[in-house]
C-alpha atoms as a PDB file:
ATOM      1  CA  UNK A   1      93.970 109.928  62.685  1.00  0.00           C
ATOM      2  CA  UNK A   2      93.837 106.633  64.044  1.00  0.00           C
ATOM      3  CA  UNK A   3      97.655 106.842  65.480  1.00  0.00           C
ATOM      4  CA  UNK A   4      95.999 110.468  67.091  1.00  0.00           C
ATOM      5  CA  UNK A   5      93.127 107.577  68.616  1.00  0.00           C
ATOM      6  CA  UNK A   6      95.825 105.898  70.203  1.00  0.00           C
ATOM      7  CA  UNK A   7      97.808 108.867  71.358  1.00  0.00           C
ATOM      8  CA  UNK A   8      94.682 109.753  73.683  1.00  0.00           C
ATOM      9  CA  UNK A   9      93.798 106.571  74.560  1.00  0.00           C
ATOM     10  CA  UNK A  10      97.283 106.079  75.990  1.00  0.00           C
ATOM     11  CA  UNK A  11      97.362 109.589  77.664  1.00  0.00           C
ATOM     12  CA  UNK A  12      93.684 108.738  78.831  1.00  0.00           C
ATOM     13  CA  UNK A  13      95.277 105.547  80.732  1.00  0.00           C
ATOM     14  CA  UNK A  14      97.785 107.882  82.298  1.00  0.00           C
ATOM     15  CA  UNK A  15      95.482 110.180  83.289  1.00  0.00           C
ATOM     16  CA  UNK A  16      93.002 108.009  84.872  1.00  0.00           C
ATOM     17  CA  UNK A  17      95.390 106.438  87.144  1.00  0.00           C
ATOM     18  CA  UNK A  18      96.941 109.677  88.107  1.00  0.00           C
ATOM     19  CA  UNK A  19      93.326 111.150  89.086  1.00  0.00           C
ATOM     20  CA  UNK A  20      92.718 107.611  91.210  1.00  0.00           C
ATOM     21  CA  UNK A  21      95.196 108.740  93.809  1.00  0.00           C
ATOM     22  CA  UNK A  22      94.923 112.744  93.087  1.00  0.00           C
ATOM     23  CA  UNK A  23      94.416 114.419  96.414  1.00  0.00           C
ATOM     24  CA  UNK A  24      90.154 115.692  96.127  1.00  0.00           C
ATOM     25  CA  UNK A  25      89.745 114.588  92.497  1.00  0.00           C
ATOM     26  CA  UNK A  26      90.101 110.861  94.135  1.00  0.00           C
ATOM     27  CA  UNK A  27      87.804 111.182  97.182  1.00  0.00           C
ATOM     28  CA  UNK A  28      85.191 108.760  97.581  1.00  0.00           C
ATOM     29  CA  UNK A  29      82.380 111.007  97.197  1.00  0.00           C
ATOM     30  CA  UNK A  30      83.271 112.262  93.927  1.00  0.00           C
ATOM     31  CA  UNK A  31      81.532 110.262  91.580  1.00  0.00           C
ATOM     32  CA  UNK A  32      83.610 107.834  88.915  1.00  0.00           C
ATOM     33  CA  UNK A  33      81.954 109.111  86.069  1.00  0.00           C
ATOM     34  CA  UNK A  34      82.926 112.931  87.041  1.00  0.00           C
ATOM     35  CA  UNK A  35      86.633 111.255  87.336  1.00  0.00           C
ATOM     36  CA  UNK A  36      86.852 109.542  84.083  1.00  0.00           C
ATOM     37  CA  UNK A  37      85.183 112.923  82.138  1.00  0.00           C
ATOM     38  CA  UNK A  38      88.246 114.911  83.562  1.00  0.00           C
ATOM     39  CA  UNK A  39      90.798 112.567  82.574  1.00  0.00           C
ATOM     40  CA  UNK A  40      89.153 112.723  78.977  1.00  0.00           C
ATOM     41  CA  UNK A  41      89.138 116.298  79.253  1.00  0.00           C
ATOM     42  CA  UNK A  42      92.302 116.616  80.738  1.00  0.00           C
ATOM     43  CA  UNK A  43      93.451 113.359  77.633  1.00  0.00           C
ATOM     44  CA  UNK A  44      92.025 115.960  74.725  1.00  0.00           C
ATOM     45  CA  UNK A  45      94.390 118.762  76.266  1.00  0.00           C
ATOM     46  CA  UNK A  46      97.712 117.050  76.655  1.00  0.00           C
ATOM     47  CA  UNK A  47      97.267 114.321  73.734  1.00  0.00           C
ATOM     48  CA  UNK A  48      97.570 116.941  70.576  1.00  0.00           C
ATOM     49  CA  UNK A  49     100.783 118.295  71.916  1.00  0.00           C
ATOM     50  CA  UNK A  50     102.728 115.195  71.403  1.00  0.00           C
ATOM     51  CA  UNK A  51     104.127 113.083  69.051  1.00  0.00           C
ATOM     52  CA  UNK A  52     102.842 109.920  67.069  1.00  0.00           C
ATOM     53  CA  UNK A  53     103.954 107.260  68.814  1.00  0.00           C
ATOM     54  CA  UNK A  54     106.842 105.622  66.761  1.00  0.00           C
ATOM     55  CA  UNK A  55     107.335 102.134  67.403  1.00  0.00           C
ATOM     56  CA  UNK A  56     103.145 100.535  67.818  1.00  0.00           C
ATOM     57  CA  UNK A  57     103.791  97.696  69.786  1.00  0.00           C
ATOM     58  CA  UNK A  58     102.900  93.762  68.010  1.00  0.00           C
ATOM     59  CA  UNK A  59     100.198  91.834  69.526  1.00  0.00           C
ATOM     60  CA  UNK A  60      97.407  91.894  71.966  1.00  0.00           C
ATOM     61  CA  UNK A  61      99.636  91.545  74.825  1.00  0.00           C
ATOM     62  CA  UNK A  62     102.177  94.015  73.656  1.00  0.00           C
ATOM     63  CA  UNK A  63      99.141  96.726  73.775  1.00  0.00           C
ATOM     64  CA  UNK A  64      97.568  95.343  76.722  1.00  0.00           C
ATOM     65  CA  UNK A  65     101.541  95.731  78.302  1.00  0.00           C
ATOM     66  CA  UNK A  66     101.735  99.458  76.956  1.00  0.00           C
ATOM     67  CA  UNK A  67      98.204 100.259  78.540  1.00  0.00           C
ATOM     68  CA  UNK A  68      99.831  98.602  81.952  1.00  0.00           C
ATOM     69  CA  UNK A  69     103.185 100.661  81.804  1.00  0.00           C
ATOM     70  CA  UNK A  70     101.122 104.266  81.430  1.00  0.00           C
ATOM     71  CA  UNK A  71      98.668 103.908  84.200  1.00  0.00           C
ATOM     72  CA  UNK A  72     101.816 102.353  86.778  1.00  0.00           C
ATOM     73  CA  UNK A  73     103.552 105.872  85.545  1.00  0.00           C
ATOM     74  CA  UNK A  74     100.295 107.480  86.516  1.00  0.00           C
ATOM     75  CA  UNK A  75      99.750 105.369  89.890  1.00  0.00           C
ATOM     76  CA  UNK A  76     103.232 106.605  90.755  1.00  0.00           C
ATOM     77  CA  UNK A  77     103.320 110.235  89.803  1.00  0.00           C
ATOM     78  CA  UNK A  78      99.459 110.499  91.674  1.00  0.00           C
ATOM     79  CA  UNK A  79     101.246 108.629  94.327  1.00  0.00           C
ATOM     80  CA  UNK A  80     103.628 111.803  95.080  1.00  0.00           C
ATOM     81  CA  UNK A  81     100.735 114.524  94.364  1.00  0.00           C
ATOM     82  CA  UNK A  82      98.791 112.261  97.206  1.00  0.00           C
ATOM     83  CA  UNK A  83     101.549 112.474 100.338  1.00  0.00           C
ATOM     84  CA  UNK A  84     100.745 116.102 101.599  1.00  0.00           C
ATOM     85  CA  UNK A  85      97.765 114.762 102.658  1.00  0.00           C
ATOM     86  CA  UNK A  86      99.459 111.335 104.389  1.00  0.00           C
ATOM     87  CA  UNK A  87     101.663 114.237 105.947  1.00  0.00           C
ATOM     88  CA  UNK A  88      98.277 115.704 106.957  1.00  0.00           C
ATOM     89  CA  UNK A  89      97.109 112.542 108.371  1.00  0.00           C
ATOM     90  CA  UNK A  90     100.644 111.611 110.355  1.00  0.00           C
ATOM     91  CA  UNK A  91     100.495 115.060 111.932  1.00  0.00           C
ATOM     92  CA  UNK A  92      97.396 115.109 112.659  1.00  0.00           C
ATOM     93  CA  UNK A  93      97.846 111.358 114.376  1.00  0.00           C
ATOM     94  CA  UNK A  94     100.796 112.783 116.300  1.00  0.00           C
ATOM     95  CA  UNK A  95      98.125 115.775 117.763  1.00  0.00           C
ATOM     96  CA  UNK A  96      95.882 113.484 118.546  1.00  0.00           C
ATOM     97  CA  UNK A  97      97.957 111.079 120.544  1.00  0.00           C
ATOM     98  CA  UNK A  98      99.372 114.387 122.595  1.00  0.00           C
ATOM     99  CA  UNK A  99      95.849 115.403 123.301  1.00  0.00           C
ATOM    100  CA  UNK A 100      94.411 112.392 124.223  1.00  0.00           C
ATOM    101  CA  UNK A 101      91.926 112.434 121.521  1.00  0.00           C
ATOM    102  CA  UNK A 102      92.463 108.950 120.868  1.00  0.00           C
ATOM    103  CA  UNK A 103      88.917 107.934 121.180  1.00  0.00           C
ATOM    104  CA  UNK A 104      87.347 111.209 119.222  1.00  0.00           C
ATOM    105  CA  UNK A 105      87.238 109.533 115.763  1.00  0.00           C
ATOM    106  CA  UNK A 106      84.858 110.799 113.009  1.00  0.00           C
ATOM    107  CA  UNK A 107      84.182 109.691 109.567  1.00  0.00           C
ATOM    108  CA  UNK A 108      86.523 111.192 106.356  1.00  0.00           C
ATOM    109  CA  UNK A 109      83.886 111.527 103.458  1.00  0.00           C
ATOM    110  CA  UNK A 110      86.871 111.942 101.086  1.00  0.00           C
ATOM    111  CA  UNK A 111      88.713 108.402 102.131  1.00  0.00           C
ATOM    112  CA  UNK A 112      85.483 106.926 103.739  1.00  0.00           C
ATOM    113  CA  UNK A 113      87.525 105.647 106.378  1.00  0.00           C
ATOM    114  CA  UNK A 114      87.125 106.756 110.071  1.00  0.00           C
ATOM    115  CA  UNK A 115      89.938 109.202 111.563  1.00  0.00           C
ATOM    116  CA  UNK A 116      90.423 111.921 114.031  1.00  0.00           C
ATOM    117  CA  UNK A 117      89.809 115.413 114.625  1.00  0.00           C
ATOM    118  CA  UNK A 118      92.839 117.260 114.238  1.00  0.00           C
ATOM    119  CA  UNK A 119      93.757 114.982 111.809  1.00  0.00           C
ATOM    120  CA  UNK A 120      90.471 116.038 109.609  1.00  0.00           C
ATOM    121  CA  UNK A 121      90.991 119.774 110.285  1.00  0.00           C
ATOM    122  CA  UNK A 122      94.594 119.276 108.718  1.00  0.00           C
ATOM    123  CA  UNK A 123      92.985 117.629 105.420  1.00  0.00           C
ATOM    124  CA  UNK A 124      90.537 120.238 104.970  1.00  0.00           C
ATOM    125  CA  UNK A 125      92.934 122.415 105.708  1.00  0.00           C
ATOM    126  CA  UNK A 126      95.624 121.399 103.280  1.00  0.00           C
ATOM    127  CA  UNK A 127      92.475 121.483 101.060  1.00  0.00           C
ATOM    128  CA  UNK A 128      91.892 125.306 101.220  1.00  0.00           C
ATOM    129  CA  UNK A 129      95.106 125.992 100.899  1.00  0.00           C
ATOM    130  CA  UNK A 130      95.758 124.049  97.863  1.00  0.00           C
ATOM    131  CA  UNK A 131      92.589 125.089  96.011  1.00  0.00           C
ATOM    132  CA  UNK A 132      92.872 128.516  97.492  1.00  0.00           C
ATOM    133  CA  UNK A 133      96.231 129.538  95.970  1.00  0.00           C
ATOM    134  CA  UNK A 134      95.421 127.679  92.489  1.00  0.00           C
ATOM    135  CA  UNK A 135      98.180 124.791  93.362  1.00  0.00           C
ATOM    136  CA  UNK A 136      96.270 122.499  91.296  1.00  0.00           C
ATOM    137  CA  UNK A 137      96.614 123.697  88.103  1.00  0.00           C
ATOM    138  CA  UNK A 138     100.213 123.468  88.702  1.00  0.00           C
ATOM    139  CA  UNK A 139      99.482 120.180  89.407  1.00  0.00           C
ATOM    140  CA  UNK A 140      98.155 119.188  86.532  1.00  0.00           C
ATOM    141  CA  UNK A 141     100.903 121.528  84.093  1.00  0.00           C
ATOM    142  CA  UNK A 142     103.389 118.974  86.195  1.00  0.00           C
ATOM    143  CA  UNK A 143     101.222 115.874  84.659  1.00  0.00           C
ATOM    144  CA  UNK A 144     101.613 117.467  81.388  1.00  0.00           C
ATOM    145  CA  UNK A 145     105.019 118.128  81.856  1.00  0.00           C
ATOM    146  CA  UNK A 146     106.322 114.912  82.440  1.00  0.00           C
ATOM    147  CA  UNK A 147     105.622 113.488  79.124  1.00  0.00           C
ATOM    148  CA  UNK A 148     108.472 116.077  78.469  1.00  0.00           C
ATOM    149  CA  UNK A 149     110.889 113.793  80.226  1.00  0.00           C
ATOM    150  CA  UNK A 150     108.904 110.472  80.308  1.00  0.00           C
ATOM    151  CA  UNK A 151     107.189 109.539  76.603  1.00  0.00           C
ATOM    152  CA  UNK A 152     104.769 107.396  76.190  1.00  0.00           C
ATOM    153  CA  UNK A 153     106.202 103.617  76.616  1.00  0.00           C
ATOM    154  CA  UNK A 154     109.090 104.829  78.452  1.00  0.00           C
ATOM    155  CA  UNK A 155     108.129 103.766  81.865  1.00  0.00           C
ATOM    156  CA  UNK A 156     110.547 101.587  83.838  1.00  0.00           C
ATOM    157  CA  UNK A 157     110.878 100.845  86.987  1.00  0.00           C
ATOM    158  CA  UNK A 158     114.100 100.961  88.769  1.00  0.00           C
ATOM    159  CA  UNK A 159     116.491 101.179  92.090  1.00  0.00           C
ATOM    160  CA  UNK A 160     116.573 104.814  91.631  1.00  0.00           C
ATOM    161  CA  UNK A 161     112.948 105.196  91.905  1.00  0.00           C
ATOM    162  CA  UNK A 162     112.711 103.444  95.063  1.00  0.00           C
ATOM    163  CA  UNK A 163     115.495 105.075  96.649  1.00  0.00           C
ATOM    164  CA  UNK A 164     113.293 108.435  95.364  1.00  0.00           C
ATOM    165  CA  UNK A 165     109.946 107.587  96.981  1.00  0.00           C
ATOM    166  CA  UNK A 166     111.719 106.485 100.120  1.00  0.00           C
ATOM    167  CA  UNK A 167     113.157 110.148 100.229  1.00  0.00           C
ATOM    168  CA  UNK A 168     110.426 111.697  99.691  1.00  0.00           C
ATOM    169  CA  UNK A 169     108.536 109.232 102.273  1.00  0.00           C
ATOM    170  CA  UNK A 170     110.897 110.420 105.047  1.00  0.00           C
ATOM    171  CA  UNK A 171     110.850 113.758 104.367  1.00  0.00           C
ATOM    172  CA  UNK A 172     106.988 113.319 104.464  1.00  0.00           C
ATOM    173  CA  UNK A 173     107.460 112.294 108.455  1.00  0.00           C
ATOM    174  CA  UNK A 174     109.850 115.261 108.608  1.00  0.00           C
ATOM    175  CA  UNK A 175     107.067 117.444 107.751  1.00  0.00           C
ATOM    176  CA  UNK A 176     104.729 116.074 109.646  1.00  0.00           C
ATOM    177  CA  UNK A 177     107.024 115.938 112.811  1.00  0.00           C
ATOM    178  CA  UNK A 178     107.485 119.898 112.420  1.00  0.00           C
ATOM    179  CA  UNK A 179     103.857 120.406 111.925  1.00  0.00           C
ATOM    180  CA  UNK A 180     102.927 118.074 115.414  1.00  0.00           C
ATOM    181  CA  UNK A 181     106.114 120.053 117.047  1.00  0.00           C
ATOM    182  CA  UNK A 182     104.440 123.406 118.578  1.00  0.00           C
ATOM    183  CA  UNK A 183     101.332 120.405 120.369  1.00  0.00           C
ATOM    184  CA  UNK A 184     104.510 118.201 121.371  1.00  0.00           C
ATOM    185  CA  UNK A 185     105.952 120.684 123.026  1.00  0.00           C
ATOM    186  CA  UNK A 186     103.489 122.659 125.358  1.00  0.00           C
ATOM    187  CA  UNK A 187     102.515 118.670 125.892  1.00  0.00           C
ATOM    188  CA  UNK A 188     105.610 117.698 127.189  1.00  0.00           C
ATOM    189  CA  UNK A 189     105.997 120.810 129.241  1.00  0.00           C
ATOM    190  CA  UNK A 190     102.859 119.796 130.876  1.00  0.00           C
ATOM    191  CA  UNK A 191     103.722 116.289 131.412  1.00  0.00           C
ATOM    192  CA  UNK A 192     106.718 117.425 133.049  1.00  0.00           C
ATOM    193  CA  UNK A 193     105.617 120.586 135.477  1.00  0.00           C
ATOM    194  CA  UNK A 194     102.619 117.896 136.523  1.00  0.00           C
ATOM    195  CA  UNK A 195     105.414 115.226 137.258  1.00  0.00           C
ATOM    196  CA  UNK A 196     107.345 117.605 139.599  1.00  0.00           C
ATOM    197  CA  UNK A 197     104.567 118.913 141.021  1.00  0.00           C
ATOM    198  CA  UNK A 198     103.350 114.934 141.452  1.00  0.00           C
ATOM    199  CA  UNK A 199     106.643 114.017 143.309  1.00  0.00           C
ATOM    200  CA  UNK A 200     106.099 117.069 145.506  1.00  0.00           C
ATOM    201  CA  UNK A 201     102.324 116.833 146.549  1.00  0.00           C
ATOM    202  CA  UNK A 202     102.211 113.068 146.262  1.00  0.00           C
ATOM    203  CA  UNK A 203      98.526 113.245 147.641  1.00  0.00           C
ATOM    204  CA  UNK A 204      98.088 114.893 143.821  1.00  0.00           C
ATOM    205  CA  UNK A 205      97.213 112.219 141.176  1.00  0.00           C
ATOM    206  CA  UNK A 206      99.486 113.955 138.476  1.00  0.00           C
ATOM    207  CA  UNK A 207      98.216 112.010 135.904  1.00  0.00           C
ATOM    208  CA  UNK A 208      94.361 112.653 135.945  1.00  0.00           C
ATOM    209  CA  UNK A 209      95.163 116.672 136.787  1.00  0.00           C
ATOM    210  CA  UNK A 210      97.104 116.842 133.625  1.00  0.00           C
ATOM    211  CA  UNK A 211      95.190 115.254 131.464  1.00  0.00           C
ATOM    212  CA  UNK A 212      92.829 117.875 130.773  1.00  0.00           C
ATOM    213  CA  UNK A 213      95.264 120.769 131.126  1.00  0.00           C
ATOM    214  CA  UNK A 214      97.161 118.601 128.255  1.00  0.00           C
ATOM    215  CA  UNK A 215      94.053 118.949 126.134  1.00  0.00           C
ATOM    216  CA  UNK A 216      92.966 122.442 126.309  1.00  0.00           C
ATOM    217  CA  UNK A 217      96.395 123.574 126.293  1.00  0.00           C
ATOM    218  CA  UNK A 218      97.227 121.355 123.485  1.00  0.00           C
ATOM    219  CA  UNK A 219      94.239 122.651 121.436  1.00  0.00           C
ATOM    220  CA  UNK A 220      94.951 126.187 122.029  1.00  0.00           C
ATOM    221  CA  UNK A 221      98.100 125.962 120.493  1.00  0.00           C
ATOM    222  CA  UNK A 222      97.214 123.334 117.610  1.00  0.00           C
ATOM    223  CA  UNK A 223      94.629 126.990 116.688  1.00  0.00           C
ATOM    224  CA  UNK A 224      97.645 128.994 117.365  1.00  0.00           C
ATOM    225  CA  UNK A 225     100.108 127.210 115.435  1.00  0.00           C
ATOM    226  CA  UNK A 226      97.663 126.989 111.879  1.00  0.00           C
ATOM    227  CA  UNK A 227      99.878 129.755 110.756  1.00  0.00           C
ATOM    228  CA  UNK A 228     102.788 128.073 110.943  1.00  0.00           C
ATOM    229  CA  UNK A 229     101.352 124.655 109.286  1.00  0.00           C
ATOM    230  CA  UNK A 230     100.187 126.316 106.205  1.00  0.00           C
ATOM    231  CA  UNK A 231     103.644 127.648 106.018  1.00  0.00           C
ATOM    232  CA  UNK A 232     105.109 124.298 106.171  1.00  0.00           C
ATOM    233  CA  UNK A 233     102.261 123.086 103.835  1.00  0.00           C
ATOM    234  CA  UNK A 234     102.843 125.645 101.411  1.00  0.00           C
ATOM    235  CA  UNK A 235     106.823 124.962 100.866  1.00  0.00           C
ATOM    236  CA  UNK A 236     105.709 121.136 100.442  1.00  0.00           C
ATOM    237  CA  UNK A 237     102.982 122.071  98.134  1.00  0.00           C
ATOM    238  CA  UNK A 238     105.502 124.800  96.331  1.00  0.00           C
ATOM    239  CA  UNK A 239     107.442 121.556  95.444  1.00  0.00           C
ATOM    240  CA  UNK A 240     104.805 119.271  93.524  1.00  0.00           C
ATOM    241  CA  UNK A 241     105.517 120.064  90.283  1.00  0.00           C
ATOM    242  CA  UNK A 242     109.528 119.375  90.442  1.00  0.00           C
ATOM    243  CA  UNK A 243     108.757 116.059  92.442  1.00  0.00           C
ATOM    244  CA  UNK A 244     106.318 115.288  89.863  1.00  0.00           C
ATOM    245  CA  UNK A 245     108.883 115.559  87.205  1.00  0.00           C
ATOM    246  CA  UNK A 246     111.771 114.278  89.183  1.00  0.00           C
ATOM    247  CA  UNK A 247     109.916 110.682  89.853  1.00  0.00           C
ATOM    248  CA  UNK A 248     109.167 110.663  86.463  1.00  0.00           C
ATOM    249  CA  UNK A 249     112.882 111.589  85.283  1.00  0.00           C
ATOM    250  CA  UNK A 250     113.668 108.040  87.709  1.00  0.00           C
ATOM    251  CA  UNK A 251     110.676 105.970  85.489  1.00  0.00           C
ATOM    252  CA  UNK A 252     111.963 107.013  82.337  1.00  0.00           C
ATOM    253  CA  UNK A 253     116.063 106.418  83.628  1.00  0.00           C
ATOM    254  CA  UNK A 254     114.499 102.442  84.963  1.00  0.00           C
END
């Protein structure tokens, strides 16, 4: 019964540090103690399913070092859970900068941090979608999962891991890239009718003319284009669970 204690506690430090950086379950205005109830919850669930843990470490520090080793796992596993909303963000930075917006900033409640308007449309976005089509519970059955391939105490940090996260990283600007693309575009199409039209009336200042054609043109599309950003949403959020696994595959592998 007591080894059971420890099993939880263990999973309960792996599951705390996985909810800190959890897309929603992290944001700022949900409150601590709602966080640490869910990972006890979510501790009681996944704790009975595995086994005693073999080897108890010696010491005070050996304990204190096993406690360290499951909430880095969890930091890094919430870590890859939290970049479709950094792809989110980066898109929605990208729109911005091709409408002008640069100026139009308003307050995140989830991040408490200020940020712009396409860019918060994208977050609560990739919000509806994820909640919407029940992505979260696969989520979580990934958490579970990777004590599968990562036990507890297994943790280990390694050149394979980095060269994983930096992967994933770039494909992160990929996807945010393709979401910005359809904006980019009809911007640059803009910028470029307005710049032959400014070498031909030169009396025209090109630049003030197209500014606001840029915007409304840009924001027409950017509601036009939704479709096509859930898509690419949806095949990153499709994904979790194996990227879950596979970065913890690369912490147990060191």
């Amino acid at each position: 019964m007591e080894m059971d204690a420890v099993n939880w506690m263990l999973v309960f430090a792996r599951a705390s540090a996985f909810l800190l950086v959890l897309p929603i379950f992290s944001s700022s205005n949900i409150p601590p103690l709602f966080r640490v109830a869910l990972a006890g919850c979510l501790s009681l669930l996944v704790a009975p399913g595995l086994p005693i843990l073999a080897k108890p470490p010696v010491g005070v520090v050996g304990w204190i070092g096993l406690f360290v080793v499951e909430a880095v796992a969890g930091l890094i596993v919430g870590f890859v859970t939290r970049m479709v909303f950094y792809v989110c963000d980066f898109a929605g930075r990208l729109i911005t900068n091709e409408l002008g917006l640069n100026m139009a900033s308003v307050l995140n409640p989830a991040s408490g941090e200020s940020t712009q308007a396409p860019g918060m449309i994208l977050f609560y976005f990739s919000v509806t979608v994820l909640m919407a089509l029940d992505l979260h519970h696969w989520v979580l059955l990934g958490f579970r999962d990777t004590y599968t391939v990562l036990p507890i105490g297994t943790a280990h940090l390694g050149g394979a891991l980095l060269d994983n996260l930096v992967s994933q990283t770039s494909r992160m600007l990929g996807v945010g890239v393709l979401m910005a693309a359809p904006i980019m575009a009809v911007s640059f199409i803009i910028t470029l009718v307005f710049s032959i039209l400014g070498r031909i009336v030169p009396q025209m200042s090109a630049f003030m003319e197209s500014f606001a054609v840029r915007t409304m043109g840009g924001i027409v599309v950017f509601g036009l284009s939704l479709d096509i950003m859930a898509q690419h949403l949806l095949n990153y959020l499709n994904r979790l669970p194996e990227d879950i696994l596979r970065v913890a595959q690369y912490l147990a592998l060191g």
